[in-house]
PDB file of N, CA and C in Angstrom:
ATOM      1  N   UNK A   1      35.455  15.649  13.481  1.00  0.00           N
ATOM      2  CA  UNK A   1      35.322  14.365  12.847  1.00  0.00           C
ATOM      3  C   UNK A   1      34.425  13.428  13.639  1.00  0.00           C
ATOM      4  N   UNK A   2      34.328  13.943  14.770  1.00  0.00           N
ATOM      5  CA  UNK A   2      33.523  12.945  15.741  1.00  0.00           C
ATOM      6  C   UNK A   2      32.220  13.129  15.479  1.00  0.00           C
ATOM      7  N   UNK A   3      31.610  14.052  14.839  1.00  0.00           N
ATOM      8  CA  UNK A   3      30.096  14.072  14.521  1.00  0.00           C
ATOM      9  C   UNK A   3      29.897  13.373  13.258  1.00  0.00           C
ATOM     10  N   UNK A   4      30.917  13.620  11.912  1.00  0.00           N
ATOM     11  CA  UNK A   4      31.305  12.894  10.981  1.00  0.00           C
ATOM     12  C   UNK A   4      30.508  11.334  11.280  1.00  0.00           C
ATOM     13  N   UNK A   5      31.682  10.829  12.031  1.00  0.00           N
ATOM     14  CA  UNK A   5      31.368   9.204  12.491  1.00  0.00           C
ATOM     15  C   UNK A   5      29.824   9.102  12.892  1.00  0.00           C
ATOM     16  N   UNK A   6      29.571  10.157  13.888  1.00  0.00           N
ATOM     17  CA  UNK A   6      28.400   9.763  14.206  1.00  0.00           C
ATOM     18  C   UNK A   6      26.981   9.889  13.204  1.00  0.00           C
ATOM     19  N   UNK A   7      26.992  10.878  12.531  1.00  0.00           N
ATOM     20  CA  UNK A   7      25.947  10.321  11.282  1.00  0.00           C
ATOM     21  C   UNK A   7      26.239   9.653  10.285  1.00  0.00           C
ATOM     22  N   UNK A   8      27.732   9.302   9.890  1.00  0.00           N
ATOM     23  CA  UNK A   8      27.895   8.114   9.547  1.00  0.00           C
ATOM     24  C   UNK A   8      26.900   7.003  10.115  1.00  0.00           C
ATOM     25  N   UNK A   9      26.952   6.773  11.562  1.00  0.00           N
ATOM     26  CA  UNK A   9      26.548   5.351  11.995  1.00  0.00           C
ATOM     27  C   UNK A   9      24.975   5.735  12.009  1.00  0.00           C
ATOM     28  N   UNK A  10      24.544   6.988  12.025  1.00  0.00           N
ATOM     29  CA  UNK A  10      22.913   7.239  12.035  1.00  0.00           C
ATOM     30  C   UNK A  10      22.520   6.570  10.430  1.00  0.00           C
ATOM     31  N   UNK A  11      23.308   7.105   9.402  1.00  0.00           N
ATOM     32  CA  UNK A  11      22.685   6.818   8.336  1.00  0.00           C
ATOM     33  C   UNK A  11      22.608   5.542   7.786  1.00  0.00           C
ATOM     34  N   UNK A  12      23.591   4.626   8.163  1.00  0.00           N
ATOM     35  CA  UNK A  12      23.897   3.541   8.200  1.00  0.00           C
ATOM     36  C   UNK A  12      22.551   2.524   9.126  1.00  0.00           C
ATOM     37  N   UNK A  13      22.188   3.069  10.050  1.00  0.00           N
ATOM     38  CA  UNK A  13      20.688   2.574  10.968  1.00  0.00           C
ATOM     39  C   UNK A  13      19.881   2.851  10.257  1.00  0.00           C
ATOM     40  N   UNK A  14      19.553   4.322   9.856  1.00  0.00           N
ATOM     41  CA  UNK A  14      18.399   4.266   8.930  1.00  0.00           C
ATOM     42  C   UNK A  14      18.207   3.420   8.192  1.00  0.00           C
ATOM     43  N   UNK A  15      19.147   3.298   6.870  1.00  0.00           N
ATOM     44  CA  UNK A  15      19.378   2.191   5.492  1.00  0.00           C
ATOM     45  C   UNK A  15      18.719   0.992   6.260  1.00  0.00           C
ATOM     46  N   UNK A  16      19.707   0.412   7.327  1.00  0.00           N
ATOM     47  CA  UNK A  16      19.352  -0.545   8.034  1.00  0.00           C
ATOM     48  C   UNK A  16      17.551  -0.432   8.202  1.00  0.00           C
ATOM     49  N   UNK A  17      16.881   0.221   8.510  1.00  0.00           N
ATOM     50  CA  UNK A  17      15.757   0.445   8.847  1.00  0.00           C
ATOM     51  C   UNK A  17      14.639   0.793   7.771  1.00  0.00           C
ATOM     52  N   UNK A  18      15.411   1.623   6.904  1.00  0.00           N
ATOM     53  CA  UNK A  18      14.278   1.410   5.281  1.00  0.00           C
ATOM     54  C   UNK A  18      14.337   0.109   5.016  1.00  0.00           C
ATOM     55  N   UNK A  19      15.608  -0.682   4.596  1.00  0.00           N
ATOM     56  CA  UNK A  19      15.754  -1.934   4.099  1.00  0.00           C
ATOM     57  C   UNK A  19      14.408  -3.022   5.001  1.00  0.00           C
ATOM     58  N   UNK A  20      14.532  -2.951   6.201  1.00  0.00           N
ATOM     59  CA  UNK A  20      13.764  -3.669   7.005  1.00  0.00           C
ATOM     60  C   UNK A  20      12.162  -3.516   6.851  1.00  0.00           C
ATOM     61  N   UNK A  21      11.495  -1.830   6.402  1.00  0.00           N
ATOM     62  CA  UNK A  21      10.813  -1.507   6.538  1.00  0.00           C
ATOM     63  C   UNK A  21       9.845  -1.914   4.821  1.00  0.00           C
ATOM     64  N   UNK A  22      10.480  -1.728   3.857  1.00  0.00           N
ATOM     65  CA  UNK A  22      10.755  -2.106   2.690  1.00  0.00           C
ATOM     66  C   UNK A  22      10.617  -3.811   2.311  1.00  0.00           C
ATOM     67  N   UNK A  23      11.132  -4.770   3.141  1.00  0.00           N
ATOM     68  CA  UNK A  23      10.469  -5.829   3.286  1.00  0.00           C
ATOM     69  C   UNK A  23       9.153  -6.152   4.176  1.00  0.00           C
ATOM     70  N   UNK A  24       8.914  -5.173   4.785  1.00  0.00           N
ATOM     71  CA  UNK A  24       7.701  -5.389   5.538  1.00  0.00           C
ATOM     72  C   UNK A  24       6.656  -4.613   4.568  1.00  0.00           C
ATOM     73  N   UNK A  25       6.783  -3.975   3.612  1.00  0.00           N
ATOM     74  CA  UNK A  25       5.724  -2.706   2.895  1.00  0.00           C
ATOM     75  C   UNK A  25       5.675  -4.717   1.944  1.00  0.00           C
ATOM     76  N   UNK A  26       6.312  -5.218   1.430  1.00  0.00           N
ATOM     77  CA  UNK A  26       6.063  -6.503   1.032  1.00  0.00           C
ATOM     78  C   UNK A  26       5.243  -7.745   1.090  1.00  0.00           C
ATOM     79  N   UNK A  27       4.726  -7.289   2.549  1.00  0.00           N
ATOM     80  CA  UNK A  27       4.348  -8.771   2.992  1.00  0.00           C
ATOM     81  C   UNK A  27       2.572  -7.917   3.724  1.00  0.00           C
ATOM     82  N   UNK A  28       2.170  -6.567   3.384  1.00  0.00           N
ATOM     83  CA  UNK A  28       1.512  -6.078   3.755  1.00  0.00           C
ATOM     84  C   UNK A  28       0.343  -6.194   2.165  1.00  0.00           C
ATOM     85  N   UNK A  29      -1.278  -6.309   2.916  1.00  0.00           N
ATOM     86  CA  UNK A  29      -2.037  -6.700   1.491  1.00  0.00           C
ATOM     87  C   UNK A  29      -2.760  -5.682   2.655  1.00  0.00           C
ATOM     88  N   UNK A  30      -4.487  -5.075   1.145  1.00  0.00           N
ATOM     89  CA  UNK A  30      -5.148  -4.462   1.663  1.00  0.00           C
ATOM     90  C   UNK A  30      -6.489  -4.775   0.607  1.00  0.00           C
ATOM     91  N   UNK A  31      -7.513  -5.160   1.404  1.00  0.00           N
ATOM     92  CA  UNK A  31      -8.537  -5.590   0.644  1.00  0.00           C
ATOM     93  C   UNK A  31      -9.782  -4.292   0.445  1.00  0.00           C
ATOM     94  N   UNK A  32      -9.728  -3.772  -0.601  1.00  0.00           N
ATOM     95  CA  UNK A  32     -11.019  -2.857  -0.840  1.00  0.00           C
ATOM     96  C   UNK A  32     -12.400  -3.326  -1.301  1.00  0.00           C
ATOM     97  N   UNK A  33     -13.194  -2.627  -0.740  1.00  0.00           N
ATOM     98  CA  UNK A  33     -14.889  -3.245  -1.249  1.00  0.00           C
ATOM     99  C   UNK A  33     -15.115  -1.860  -2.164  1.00  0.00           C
ATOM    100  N   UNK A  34     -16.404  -2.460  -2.489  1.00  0.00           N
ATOM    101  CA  UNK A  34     -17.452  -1.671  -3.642  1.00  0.00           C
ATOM    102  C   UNK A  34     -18.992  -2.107  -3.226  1.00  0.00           C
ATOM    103  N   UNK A  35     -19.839  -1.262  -3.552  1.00  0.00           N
ATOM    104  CA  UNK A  35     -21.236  -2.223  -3.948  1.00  0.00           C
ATOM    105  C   UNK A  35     -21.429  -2.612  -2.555  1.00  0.00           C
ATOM    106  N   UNK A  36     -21.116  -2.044  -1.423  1.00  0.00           N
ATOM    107  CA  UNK A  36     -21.349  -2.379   0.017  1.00  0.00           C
ATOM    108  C   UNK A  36     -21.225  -4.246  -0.026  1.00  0.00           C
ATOM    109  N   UNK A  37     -20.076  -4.487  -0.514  1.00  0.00           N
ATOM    110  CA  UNK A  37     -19.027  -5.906  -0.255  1.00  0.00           C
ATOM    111  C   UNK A  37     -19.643  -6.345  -1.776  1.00  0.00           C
ATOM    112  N   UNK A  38     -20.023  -6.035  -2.596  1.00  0.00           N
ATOM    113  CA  UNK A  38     -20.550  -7.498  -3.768  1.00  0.00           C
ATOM    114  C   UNK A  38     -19.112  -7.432  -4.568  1.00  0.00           C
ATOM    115  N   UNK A  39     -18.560  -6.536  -4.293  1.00  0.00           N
ATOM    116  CA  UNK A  39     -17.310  -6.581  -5.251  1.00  0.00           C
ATOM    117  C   UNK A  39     -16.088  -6.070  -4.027  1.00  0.00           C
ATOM    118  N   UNK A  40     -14.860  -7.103  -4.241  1.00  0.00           N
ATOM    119  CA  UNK A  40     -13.749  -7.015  -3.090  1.00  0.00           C
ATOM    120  C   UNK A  40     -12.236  -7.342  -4.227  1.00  0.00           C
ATOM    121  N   UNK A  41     -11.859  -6.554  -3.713  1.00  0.00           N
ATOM    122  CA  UNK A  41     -10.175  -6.376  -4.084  1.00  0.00           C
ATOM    123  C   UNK A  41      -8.710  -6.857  -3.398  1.00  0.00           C
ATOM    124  N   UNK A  42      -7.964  -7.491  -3.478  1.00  0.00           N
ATOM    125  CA  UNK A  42      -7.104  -7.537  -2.692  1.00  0.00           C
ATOM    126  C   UNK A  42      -5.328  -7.429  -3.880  1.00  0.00           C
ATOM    127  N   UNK A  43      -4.766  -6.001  -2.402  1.00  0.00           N
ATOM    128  CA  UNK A  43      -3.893  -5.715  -3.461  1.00  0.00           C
ATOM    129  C   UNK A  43      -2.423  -5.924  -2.397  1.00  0.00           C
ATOM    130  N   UNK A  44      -1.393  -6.485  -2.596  1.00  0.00           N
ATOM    131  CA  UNK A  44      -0.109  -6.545  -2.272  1.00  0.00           C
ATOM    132  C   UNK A  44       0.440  -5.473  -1.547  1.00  0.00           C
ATOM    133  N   UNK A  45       1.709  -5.252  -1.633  1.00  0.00           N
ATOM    134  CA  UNK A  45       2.430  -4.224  -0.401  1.00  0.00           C
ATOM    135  C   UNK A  45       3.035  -3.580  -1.989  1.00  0.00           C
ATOM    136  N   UNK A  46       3.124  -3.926  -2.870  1.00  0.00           N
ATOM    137  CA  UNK A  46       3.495  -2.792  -3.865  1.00  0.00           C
ATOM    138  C   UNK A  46       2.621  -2.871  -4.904  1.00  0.00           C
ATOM    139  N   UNK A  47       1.399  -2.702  -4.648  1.00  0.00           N
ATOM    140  CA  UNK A  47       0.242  -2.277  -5.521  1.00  0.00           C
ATOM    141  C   UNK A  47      -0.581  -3.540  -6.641  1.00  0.00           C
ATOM    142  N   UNK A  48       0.329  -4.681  -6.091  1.00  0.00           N
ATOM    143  CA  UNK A  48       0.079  -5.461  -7.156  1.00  0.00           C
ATOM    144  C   UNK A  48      -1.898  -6.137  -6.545  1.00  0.00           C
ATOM    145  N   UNK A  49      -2.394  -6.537  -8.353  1.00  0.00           N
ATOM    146  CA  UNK A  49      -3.791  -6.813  -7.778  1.00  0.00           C
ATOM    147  C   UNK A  49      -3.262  -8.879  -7.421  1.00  0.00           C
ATOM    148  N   UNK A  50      -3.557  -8.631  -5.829  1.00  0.00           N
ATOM    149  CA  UNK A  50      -3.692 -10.664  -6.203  1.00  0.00           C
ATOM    150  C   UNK A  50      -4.671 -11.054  -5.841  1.00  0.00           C
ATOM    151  N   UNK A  51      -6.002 -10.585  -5.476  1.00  0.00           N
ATOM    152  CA  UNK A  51      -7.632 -11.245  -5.904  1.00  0.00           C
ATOM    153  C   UNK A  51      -8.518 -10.156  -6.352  1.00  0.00           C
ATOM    154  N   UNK A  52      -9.614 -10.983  -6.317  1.00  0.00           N
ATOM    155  CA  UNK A  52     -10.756 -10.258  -6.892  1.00  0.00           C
ATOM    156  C   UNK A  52     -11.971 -11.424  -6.421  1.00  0.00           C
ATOM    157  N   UNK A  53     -13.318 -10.844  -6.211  1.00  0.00           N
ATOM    158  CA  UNK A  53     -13.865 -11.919  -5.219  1.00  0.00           C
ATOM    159  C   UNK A  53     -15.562 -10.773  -5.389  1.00  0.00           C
ATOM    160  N   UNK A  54     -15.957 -11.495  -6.265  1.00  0.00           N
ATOM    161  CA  UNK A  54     -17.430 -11.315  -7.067  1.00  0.00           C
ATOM    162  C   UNK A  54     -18.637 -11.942  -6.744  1.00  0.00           C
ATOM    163  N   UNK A  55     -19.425 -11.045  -5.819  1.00  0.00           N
ATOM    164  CA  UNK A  55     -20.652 -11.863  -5.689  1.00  0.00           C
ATOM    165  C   UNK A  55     -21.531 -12.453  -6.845  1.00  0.00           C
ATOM    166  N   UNK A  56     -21.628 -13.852  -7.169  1.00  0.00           N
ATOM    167  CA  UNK A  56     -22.537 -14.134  -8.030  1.00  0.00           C
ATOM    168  C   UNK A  56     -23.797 -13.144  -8.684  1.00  0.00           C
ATOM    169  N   UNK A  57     -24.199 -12.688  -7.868  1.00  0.00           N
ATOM    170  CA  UNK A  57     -25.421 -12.334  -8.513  1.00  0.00           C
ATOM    171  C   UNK A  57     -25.071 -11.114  -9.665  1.00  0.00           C
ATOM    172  N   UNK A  58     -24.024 -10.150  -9.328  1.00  0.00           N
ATOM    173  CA  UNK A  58     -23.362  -9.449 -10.311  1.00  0.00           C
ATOM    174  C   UNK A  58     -22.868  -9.874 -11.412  1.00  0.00           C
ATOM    175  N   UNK A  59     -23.103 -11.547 -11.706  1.00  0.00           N
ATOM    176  CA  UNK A  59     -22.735 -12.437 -13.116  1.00  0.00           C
ATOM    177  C   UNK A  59     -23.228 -11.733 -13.874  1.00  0.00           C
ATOM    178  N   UNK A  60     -24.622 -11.259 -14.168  1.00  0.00           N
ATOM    179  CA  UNK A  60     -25.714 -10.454 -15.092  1.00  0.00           C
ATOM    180  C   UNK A  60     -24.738 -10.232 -16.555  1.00  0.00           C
ATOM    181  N   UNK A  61     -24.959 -10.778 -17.479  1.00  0.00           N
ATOM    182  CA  UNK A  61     -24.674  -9.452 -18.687  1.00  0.00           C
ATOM    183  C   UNK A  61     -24.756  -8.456 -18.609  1.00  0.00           C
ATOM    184  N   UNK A  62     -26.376  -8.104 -18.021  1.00  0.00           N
ATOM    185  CA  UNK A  62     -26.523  -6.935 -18.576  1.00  0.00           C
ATOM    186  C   UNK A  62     -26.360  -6.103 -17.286  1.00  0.00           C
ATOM    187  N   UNK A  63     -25.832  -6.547 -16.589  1.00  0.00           N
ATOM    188  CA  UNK A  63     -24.780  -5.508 -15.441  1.00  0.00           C
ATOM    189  C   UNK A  63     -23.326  -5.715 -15.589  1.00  0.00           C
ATOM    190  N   UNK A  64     -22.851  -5.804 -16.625  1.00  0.00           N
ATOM    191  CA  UNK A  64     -21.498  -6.064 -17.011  1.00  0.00           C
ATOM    192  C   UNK A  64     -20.847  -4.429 -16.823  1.00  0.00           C
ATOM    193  N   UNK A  65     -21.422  -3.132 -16.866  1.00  0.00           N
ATOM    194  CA  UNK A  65     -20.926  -2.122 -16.837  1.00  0.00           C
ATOM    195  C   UNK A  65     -20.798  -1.994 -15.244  1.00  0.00           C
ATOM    196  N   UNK A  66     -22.451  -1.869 -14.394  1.00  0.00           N
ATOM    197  CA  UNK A  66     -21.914  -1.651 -13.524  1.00  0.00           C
ATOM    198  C   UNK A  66     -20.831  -2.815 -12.245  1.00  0.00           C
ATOM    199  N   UNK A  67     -20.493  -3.912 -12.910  1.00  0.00           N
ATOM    200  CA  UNK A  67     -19.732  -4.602 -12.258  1.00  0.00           C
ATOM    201  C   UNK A  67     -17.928  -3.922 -12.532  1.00  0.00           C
ATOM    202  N   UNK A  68     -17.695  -3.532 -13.576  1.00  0.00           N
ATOM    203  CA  UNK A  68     -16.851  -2.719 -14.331  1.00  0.00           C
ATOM    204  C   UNK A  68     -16.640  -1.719 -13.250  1.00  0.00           C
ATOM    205  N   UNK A  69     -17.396  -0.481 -13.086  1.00  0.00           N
ATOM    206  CA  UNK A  69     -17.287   0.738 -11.897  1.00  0.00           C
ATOM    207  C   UNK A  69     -16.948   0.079 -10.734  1.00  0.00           C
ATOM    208  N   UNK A  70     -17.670  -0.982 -10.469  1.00  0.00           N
ATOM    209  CA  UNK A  70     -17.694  -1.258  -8.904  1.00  0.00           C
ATOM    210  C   UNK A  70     -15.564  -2.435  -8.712  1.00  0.00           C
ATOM    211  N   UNK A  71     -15.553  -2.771  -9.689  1.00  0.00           N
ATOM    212  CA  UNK A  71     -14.136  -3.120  -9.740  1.00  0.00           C
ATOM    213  C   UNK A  71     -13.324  -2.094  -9.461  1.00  0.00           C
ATOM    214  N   UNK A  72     -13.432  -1.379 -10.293  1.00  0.00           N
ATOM    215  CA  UNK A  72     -12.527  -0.137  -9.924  1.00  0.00           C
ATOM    216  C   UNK A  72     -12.560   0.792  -8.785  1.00  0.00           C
ATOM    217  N   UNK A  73     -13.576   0.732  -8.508  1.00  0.00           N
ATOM    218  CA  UNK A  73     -13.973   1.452  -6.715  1.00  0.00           C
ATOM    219  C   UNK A  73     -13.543   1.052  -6.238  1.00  0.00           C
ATOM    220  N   UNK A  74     -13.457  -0.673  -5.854  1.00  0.00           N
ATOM    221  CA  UNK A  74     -13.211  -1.926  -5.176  1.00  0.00           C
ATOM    222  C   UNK A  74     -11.300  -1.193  -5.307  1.00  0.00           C
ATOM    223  N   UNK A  75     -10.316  -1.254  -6.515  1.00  0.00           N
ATOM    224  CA  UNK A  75      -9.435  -1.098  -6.570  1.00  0.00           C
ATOM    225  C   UNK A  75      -8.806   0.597  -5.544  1.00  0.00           C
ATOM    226  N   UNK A  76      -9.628   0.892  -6.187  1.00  0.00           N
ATOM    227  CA  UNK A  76      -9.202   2.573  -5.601  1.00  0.00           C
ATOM    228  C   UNK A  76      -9.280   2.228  -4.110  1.00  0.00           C
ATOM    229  N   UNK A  77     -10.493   1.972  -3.409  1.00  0.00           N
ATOM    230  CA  UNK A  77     -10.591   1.762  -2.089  1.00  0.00           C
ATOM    231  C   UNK A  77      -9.037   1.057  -1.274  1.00  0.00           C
ATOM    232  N   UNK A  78      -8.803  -0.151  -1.829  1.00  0.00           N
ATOM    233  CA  UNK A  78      -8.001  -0.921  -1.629  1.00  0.00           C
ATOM    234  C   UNK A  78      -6.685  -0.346  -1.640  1.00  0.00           C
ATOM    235  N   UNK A  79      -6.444   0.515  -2.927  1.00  0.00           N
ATOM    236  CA  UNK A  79      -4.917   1.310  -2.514  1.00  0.00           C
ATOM    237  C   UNK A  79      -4.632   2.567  -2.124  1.00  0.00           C
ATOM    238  N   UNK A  80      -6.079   3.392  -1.408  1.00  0.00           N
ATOM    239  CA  UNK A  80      -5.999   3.902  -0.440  1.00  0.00           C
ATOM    240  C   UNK A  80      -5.678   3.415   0.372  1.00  0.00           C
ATOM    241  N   UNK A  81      -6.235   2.269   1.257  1.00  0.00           N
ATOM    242  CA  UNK A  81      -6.029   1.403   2.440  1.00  0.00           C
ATOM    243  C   UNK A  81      -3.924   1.588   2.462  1.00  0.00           C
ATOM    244  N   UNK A  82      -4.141   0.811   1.481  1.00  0.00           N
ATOM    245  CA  UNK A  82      -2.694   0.235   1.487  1.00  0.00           C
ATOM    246  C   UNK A  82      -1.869   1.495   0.856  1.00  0.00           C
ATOM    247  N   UNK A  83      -1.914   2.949   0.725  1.00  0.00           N
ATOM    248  CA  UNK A  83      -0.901   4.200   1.125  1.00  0.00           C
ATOM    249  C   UNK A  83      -1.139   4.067   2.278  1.00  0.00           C
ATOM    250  N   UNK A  84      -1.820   4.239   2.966  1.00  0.00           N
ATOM    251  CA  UNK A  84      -2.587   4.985   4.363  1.00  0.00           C
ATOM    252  C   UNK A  84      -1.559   3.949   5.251  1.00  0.00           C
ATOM    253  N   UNK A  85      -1.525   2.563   4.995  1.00  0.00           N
ATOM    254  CA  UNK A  85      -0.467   1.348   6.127  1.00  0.00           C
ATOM    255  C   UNK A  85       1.094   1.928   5.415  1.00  0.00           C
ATOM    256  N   UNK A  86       1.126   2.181   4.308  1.00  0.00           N
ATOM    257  CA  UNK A  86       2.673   2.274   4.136  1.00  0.00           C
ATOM    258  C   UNK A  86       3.050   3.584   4.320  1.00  0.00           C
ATOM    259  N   UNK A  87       1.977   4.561   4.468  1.00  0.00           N
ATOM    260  CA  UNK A  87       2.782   5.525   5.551  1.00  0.00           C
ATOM    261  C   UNK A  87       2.785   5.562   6.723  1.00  0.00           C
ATOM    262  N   UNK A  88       1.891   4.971   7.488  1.00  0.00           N
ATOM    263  CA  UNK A  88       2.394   4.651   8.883  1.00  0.00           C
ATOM    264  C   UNK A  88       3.546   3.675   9.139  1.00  0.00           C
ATOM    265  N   UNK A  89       3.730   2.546   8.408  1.00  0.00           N
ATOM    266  CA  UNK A  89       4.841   2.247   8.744  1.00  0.00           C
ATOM    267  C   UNK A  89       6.299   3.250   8.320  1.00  0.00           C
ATOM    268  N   UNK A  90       5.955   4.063   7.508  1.00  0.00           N
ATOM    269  CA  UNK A  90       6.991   4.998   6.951  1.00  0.00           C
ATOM    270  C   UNK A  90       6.746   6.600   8.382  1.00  0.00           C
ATOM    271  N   UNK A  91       6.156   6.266   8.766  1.00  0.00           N
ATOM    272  CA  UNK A  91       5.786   7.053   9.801  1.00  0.00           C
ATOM    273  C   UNK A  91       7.150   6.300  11.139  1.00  0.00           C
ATOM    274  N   UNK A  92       6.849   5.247  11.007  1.00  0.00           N
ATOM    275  CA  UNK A  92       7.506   5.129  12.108  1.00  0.00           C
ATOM    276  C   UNK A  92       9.335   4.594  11.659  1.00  0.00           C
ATOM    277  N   UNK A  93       9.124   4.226  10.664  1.00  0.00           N
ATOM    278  CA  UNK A  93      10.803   4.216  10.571  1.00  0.00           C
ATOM    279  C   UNK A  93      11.258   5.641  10.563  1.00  0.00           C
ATOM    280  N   UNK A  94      10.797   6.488  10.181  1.00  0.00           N
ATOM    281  CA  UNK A  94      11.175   8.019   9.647  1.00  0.00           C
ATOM    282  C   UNK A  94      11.301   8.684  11.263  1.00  0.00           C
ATOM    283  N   UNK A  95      10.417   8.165  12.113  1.00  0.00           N
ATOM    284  CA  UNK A  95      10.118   9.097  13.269  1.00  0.00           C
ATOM    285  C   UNK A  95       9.321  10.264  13.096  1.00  0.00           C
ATOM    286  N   UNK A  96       8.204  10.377  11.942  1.00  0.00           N
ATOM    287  CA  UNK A  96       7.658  11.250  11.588  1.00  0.00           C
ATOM    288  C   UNK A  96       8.203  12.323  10.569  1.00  0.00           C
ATOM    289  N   UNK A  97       9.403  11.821  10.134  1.00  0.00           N
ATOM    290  CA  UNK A  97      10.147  13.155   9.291  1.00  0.00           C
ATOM    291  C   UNK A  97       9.620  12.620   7.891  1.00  0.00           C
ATOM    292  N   UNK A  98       9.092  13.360   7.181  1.00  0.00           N
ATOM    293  CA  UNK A  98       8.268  13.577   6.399  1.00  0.00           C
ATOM    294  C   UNK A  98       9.543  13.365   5.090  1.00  0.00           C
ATOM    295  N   UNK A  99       8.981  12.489   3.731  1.00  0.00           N
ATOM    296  CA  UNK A  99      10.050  12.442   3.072  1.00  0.00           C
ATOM    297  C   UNK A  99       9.869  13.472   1.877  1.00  0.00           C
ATOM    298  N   UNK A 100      10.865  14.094   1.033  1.00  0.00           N
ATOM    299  CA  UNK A 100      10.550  15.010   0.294  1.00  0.00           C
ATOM    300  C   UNK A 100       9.992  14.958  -0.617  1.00  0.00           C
ATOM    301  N   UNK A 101       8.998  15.704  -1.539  1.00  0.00           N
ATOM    302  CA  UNK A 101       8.055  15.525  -2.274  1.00  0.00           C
ATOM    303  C   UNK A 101       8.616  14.994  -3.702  1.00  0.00           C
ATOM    304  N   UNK A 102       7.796  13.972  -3.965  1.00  0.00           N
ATOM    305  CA  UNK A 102       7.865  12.772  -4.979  1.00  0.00           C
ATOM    306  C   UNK A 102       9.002  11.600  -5.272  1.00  0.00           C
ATOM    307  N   UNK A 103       9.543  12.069  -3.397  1.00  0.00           N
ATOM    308  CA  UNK A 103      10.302  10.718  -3.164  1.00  0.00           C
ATOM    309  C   UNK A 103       9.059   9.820  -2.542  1.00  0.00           C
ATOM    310  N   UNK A 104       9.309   8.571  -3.007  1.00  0.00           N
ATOM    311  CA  UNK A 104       8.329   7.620  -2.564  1.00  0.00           C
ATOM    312  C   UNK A 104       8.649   6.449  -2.519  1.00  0.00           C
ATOM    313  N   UNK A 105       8.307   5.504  -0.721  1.00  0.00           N
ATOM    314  CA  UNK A 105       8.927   4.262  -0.898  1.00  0.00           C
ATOM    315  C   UNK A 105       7.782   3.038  -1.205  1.00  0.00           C
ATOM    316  N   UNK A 106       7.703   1.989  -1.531  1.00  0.00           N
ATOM    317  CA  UNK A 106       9.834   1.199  -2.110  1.00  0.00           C
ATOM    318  C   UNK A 106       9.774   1.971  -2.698  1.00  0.00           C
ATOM    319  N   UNK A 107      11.170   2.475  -2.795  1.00  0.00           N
ATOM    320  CA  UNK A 107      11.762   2.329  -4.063  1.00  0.00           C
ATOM    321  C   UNK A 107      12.010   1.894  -5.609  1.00  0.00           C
TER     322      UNK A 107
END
């Protein structure tokens, strides 16, 4: 029973430690470029978009398509960035133990 208790109190630290880690994946943003900077992204700790930041000269009409691609590059870039920070911080609450496939945090 004495090992019982004791991963009792391990799992109980962990929780403690996703929960903690889980408000920090929150307060983490990651800004992606396109177009070598004319187009910039900035996305939240759970994927959300909260800017977008357009060099004038890409106003064009008639570059309305490629301002279109370069948004979405801009996006993709950006939530690469921001897997790449929320598994290192998931790196280090975990201690490197790898979580099982198509569990994914938050939650």
């Amino acid at each position: 029973m004495k090992n019982l208790a004791g991963l009792m109190k391990q799992a109980s630290q962990m929780q403690a430690k996703m929960q903690e880690m889980q408000e920090k994946v929150e307060t983490l943003t990651a800004e992606g470029e396109s177009g070598a900077g004319m187009v910039a992204v900035t996305l939240g700790g759970k994927g959300e978009l909260r800017g977008v930041r357009i060099d004038p000269k890409l106003a064009d009409p008639a570059e309305m398509e490629m301002l279109q691609d370069l948004l979405v590059a801009a996006h993709a870039d950006a939530k690469r960035k921001l897997d790449a920070a929320i598994a290192e911080e998931m790196a280090q609450v975990t201690g490197g133990l790898q979580l099982p496939p198509g569990m994914k945090l938050p939650f």
